[in-house]
Protein backbone atom coordinates (compact mmCIF):
# COMPACT_ATOMS: atom_id res chain seq x y z
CA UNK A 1 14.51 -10.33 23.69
CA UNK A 2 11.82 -8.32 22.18
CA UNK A 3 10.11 -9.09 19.08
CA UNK A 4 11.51 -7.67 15.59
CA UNK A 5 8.93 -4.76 14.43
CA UNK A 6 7.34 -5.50 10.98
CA UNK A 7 8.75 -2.93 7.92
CA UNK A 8 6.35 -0.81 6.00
CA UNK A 9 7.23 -3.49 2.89
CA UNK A 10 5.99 -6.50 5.51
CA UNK A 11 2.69 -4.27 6.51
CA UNK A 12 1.69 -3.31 3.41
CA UNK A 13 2.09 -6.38 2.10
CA UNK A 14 0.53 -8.06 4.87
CA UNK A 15 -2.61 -5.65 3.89
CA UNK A 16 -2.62 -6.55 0.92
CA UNK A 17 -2.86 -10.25 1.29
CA UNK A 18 -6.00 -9.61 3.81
CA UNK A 19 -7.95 -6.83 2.25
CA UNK A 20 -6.71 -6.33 -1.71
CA UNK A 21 -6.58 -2.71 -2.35
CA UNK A 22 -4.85 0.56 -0.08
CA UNK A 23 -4.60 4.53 -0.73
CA UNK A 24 -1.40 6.26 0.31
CA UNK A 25 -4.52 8.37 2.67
CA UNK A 26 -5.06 4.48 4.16
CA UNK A 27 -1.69 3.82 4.66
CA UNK A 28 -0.39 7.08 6.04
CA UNK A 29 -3.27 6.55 8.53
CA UNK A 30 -2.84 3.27 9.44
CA UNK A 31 0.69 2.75 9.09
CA UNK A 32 2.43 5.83 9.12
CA UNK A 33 3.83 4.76 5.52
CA UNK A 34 4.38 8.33 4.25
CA UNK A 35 5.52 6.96 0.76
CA UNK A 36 3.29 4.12 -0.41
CA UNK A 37 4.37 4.40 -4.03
CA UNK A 38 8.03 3.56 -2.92
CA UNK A 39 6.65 0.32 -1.19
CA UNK A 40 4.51 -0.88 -4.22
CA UNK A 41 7.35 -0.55 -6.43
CA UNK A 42 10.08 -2.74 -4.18
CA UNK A 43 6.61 -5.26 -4.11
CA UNK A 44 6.52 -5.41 -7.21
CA UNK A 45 10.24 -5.87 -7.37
CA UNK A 46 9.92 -9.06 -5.04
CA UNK A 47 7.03 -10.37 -7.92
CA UNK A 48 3.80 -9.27 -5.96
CA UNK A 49 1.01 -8.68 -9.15
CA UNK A 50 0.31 -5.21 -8.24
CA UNK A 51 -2.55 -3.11 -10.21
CA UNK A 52 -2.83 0.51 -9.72
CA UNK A 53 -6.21 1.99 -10.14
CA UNK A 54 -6.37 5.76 -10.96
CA UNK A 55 -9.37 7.61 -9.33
CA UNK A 56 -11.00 10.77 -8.52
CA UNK A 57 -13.07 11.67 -5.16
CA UNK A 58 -16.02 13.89 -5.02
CA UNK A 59 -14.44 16.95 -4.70
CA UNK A 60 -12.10 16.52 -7.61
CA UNK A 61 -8.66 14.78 -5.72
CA UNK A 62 -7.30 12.63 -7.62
CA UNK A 63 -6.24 9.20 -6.26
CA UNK A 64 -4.39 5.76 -7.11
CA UNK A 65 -6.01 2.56 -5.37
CA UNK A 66 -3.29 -0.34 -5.16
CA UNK A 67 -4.71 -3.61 -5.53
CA UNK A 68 -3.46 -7.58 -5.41
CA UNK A 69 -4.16 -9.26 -9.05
């Protein structure tokens, strides 16, 4: 029987627990989450401590960096 794929919800939070902090640029890339805002919110939901980290790049784009608290 093959193995159960992982939801966006497991990944990210997966992710999380090893590195700390994702973009929704990161996780579009990486995991083809096209809404990361949606998963931090039903994290959050389950309890995970959640900060969100408003930023700017070089050229101006603004940005929100999700990290574990």
């Amino acid at each position: 029987m093959p193995k159960a794929l992982m939801t966006q919800d497991e990944m990210i939070r997966r992710h999380m627990d090893m590195v700390g902090s994702i973009t929704c640029v990161e996780a579009q890339a990486v995991y083809r989450v096209r809404s990361l805002t949606s998963v931090m919110s039903r994290l959050r939901k389950d309890g995970m401590d959640i900060r969100s980290e408003r930023k700017t790049d070089p050229m101006g784009q603004r940005y929100v960096r999700y990290h574990t608290v």
